[in-house]
N, C-alpha and C. Protein backbone atom coordinates (compact mmCIF):
# COMPACT_ATOMS: atom_id res chain seq x y z
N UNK A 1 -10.85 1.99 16.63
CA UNK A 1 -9.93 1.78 15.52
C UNK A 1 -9.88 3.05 14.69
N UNK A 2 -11.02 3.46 13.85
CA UNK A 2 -11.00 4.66 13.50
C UNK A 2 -9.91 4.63 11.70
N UNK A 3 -10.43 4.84 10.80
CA UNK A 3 -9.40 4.83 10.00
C UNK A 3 -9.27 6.55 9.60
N UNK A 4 -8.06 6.88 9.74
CA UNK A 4 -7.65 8.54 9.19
C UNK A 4 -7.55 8.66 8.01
N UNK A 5 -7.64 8.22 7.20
CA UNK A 5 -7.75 8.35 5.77
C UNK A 5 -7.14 7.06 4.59
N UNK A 6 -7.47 7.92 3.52
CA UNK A 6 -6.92 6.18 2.29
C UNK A 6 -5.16 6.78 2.59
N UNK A 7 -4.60 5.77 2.77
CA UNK A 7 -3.10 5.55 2.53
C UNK A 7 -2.65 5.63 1.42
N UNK A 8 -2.95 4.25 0.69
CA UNK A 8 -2.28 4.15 -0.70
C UNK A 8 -3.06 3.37 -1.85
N UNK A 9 -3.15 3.31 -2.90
CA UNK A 9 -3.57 2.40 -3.45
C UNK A 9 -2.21 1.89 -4.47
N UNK A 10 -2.47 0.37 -4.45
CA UNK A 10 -1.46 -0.18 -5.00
C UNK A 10 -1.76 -0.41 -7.00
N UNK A 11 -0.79 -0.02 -7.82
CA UNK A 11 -1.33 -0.85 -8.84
C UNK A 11 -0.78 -2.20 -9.42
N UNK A 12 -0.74 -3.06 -9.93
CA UNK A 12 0.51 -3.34 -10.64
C UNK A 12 0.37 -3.29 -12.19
N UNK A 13 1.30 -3.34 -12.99
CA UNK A 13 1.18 -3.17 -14.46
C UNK A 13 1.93 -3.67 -14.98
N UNK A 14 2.16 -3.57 -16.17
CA UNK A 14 2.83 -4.43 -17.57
C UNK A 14 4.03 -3.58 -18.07
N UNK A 15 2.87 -2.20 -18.33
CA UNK A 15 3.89 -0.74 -18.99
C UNK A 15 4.55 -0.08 -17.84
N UNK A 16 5.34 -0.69 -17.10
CA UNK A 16 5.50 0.09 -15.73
C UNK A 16 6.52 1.69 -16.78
N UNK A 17 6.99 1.83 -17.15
CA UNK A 17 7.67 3.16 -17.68
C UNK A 17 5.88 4.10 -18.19
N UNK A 18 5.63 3.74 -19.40
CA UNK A 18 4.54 4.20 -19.62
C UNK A 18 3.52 4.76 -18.10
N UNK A 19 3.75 3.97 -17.42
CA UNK A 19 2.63 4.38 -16.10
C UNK A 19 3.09 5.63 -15.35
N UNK A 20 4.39 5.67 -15.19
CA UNK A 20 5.35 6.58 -14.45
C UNK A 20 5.63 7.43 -15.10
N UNK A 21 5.20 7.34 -16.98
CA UNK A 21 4.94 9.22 -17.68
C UNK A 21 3.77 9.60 -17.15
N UNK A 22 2.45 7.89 -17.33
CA UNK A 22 1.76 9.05 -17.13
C UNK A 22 1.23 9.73 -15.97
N UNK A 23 1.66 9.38 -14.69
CA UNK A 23 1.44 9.87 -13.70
C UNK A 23 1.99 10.92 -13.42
N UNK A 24 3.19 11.10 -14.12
CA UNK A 24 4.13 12.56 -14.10
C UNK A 24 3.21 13.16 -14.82
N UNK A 25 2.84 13.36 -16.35
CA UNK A 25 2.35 14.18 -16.91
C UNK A 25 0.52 14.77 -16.09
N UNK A 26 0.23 13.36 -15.17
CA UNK A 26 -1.04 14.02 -14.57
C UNK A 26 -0.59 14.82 -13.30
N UNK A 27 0.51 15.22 -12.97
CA UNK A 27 0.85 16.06 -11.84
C UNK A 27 1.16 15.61 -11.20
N UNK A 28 1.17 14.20 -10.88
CA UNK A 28 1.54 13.53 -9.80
C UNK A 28 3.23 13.84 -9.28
N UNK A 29 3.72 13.71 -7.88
CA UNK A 29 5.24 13.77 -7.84
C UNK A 29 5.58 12.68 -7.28
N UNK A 30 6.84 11.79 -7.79
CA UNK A 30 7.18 10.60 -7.11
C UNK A 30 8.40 11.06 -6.04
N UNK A 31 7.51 10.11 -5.21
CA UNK A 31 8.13 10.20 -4.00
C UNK A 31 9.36 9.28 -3.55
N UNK A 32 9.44 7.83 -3.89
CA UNK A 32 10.54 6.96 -3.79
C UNK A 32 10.31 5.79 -4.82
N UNK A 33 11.65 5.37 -5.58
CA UNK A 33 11.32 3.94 -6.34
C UNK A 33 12.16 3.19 -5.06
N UNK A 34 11.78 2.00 -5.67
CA UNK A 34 12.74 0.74 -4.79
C UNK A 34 12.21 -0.62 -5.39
N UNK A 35 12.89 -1.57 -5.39
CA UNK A 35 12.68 -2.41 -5.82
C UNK A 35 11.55 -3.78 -4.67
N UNK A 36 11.14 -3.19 -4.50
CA UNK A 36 10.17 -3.39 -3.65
C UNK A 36 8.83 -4.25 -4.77
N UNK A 37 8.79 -5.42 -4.50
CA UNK A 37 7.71 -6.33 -5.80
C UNK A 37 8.24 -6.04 -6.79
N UNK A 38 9.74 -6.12 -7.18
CA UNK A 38 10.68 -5.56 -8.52
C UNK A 38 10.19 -3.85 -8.42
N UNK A 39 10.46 -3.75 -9.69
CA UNK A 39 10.17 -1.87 -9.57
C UNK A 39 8.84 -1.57 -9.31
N UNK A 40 9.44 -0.57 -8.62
CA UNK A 40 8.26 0.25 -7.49
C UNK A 40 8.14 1.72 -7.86
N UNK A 41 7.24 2.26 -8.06
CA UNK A 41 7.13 4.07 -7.65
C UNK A 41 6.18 4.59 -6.96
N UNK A 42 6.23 5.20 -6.15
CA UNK A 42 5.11 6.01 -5.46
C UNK A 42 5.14 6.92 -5.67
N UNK A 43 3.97 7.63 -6.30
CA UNK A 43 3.30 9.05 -6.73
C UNK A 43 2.30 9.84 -5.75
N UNK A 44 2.18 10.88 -5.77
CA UNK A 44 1.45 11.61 -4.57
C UNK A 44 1.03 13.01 -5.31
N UNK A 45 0.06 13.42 -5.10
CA UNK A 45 -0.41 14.66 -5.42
C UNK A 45 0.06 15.83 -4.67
N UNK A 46 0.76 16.54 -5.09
CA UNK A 46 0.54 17.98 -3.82
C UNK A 46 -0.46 18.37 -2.97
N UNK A 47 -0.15 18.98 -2.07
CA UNK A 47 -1.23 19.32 -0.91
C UNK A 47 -1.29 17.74 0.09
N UNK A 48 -1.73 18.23 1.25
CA UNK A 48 -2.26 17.68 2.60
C UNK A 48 -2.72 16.61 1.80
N UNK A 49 -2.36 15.69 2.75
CA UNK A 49 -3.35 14.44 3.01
C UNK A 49 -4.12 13.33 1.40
N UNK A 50 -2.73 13.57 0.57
CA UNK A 50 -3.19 13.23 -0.31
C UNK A 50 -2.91 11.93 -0.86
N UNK A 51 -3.65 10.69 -1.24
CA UNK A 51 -3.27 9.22 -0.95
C UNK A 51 -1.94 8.91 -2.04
N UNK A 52 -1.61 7.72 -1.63
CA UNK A 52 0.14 7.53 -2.43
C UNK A 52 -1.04 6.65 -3.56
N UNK A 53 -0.38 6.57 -4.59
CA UNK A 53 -0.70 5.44 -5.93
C UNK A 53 0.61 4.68 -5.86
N UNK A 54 0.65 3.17 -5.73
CA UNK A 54 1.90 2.64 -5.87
C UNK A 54 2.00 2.06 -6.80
N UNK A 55 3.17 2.08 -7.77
CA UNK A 55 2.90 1.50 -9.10
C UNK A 55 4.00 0.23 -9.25
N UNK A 56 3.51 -0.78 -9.58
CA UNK A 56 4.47 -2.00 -9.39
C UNK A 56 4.51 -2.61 -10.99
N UNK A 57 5.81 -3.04 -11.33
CA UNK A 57 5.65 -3.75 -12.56
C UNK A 57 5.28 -5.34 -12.13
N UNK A 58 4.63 -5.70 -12.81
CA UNK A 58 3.90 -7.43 -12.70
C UNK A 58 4.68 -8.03 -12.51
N UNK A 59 4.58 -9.17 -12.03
CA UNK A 59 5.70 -10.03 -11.94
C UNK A 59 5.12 -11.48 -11.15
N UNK A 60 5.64 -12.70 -11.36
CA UNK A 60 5.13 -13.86 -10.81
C UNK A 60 3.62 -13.89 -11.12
N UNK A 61 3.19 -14.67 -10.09
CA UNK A 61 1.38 -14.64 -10.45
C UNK A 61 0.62 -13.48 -10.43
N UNK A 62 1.18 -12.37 -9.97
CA UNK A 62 0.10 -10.96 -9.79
C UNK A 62 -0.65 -10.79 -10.88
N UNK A 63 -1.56 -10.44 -11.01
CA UNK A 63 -2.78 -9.82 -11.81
C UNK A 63 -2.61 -8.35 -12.29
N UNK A 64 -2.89 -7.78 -13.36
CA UNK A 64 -2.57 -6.49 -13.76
C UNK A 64 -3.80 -5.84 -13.45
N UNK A 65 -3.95 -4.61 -12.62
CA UNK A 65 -4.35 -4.00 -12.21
C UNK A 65 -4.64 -3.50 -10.74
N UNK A 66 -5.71 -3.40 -10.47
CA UNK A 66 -5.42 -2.88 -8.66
C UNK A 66 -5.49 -3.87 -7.90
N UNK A 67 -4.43 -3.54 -7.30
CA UNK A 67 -3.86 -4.87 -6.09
C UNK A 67 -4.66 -4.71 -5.15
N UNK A 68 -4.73 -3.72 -4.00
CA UNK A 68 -5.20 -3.09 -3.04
C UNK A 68 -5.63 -1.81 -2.79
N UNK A 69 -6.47 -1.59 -1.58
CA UNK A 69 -6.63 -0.48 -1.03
C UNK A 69 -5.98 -0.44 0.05
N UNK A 70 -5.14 0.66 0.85
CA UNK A 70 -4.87 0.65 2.10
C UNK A 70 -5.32 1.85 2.59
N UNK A 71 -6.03 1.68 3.98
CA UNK A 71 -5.98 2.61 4.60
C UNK A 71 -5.50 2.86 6.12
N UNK A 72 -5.08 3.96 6.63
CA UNK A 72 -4.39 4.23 7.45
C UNK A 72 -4.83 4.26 8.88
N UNK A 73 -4.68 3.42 9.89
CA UNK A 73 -5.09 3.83 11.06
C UNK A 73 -3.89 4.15 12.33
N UNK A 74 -4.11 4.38 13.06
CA UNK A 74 -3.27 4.65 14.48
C UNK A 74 -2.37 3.53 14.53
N UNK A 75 -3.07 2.19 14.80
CA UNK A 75 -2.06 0.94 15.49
C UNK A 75 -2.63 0.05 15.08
N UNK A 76 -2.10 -0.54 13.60
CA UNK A 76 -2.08 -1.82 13.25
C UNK A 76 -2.98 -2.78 13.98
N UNK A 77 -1.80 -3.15 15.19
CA UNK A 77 -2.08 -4.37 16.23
C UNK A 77 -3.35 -4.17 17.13
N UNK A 78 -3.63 -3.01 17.31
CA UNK A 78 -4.98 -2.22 18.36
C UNK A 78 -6.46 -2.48 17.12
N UNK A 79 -6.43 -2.19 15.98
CA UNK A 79 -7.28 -2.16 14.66
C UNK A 79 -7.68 -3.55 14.26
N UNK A 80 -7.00 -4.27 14.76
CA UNK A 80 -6.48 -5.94 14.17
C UNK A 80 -7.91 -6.46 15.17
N UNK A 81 -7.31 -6.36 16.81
CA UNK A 81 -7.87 -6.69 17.81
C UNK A 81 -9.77 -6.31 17.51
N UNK A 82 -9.89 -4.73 17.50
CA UNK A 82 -11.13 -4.09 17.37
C UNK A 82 -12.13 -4.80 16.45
N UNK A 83 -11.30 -5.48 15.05
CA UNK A 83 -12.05 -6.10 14.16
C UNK A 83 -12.62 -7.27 14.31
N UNK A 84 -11.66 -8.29 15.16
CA UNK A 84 -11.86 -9.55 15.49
C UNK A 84 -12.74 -9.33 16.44
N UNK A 85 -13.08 -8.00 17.34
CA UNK A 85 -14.31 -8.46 18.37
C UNK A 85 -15.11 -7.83 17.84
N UNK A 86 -14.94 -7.39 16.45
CA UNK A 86 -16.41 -7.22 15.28
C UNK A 86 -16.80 -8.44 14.52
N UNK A 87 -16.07 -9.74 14.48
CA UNK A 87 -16.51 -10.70 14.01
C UNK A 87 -16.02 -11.17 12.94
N UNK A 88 -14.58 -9.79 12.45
CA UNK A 88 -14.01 -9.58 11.05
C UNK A 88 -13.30 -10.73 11.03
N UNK A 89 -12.97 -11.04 9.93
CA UNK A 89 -11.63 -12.07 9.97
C UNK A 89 -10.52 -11.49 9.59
N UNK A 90 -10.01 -11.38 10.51
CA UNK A 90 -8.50 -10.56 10.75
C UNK A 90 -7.46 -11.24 11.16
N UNK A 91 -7.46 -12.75 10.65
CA UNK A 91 -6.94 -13.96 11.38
C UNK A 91 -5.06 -13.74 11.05
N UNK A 92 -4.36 -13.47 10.15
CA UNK A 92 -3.55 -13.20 9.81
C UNK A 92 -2.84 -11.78 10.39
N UNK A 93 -1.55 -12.33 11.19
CA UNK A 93 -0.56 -11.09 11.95
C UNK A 93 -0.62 -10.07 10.96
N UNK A 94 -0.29 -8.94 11.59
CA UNK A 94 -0.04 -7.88 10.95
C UNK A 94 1.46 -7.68 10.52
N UNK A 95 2.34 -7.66 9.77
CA UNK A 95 3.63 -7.81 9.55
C UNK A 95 4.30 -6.56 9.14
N UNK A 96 5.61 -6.16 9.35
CA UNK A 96 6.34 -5.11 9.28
C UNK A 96 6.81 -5.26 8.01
N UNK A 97 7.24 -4.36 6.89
CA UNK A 97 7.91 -4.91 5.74
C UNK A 97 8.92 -3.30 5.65
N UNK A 98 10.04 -4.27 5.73
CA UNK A 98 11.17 -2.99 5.87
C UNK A 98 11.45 -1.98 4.56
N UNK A 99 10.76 -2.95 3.31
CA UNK A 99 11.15 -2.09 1.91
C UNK A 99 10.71 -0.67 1.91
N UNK A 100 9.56 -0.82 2.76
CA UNK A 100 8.15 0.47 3.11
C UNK A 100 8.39 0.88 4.09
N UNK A 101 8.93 0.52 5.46
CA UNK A 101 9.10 1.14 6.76
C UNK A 101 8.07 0.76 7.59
N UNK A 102 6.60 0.33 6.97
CA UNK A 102 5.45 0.46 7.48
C UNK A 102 5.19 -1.36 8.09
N UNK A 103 4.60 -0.89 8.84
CA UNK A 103 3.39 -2.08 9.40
C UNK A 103 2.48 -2.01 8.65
N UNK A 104 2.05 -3.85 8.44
CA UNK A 104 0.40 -3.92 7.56
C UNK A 104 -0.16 -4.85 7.96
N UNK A 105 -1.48 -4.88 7.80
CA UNK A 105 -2.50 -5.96 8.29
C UNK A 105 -3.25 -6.10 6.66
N UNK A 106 -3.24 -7.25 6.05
CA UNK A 106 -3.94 -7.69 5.19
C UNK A 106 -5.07 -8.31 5.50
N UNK A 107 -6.42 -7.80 4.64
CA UNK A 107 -7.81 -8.70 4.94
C UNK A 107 -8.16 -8.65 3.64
N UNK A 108 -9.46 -9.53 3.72
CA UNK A 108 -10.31 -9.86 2.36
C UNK A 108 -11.45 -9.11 2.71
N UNK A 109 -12.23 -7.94 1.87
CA UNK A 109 -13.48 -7.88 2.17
C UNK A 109 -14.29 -8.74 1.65
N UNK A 110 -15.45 -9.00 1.89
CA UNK A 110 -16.50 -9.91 1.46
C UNK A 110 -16.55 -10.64 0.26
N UNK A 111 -16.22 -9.83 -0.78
CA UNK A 111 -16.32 -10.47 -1.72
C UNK A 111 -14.36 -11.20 -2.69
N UNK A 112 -13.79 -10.66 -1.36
CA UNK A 112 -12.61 -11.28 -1.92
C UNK A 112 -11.53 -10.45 -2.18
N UNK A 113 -11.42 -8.80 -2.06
CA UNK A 113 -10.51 -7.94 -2.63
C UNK A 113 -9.94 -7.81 -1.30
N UNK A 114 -8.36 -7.43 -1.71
CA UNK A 114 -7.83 -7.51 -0.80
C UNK A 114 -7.52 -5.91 -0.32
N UNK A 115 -7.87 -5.89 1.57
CA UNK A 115 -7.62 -4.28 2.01
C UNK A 115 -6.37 -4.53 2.54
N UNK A 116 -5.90 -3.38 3.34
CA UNK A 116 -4.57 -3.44 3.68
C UNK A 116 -5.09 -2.21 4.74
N UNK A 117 -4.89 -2.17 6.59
CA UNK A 117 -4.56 -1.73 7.11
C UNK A 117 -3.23 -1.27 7.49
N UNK A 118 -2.56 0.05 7.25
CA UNK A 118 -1.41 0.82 7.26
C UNK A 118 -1.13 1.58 8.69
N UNK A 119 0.04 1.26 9.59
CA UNK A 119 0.37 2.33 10.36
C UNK A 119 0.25 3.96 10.02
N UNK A 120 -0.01 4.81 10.95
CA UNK A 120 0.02 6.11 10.45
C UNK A 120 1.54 6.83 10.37
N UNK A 121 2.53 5.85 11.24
CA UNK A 121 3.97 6.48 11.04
C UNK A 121 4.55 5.49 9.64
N UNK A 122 4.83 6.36 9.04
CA UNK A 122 5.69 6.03 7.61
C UNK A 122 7.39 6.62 7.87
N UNK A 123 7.90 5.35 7.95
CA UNK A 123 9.61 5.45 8.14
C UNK A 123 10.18 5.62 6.87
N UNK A 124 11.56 5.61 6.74
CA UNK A 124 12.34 5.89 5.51
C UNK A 124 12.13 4.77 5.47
N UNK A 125 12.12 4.12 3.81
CA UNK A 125 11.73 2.48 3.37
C UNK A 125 13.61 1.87 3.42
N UNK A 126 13.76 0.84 3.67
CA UNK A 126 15.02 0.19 3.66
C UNK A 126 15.12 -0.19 1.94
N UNK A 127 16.28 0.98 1.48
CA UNK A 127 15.92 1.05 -0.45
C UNK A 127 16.67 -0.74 -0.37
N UNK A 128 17.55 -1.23 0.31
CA UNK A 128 18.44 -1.99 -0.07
C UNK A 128 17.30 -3.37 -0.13
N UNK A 129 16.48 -3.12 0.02
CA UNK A 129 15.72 -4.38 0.64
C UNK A 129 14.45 -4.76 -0.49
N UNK A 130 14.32 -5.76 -0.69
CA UNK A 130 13.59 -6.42 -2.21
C UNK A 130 12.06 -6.66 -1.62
N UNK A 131 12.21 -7.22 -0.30
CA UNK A 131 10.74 -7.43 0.33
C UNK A 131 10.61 -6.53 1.90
């Protein structure tokens, strides 16, 4: 399976404007909004290999603060398999979500937080698309 690095971390928030100064003013550059969990931004640091922050305004039952971790491996569906003959519970498909382009596999670690296995190919996100 092998994971190549952190992908993204998700946030969600309240001040979604406030969040998106201040990630500008910390250097960050956004890379795409979309209405993706309502408004969306992804921020990225310059240079190689550097993880996305996704910033979501709250909405429905979500919780304010960090949603997830994702990190990135080769093949979803191959990573999925590897875990389950580690004993993981990886019981839940891995699903495509067109807003992102990406394939994901959602799990719980141990104590309940939720990870997110990420394809390593990142497509153009479908902007028209809400989920």
């Amino acid at each position: 399976m092998g994971v190549t690095k952190i992908d993204h971390i998700e946030l969600i928030v309240n001040r979604f404007e406030e969040y998106v100064a201040l990630f500008r003013a910390l250097g960050f550059q956004e890379r795409v909004r979309t209405k993706h969990h309502g408004d969306s931004v992804e921020f990225q640091l310059p240079g190689e290999n550097q993880p996305i922050f996704e910033i979501h305004r709250v909405g429905g039952e979500e919780a304010i603060g960090v949603n997830h971790i994702a990190f990135q491996v080769a093949d979803v569906a191959a990573a999925r398999q590897e875990l389950q003959a580690q004993g993981v519970d990886a019981s839940v498909e891995p699903v495509y979500v067109r807003a992102t382009g990406r394939t994901v596999l959602n799990l719980r670690d141990p104590d309940g937080w939720r990870l997110q296995l990420v394809d390593a190919a990142r497509r153009a996100p479908d902007l028209t698309s809400a989920h």
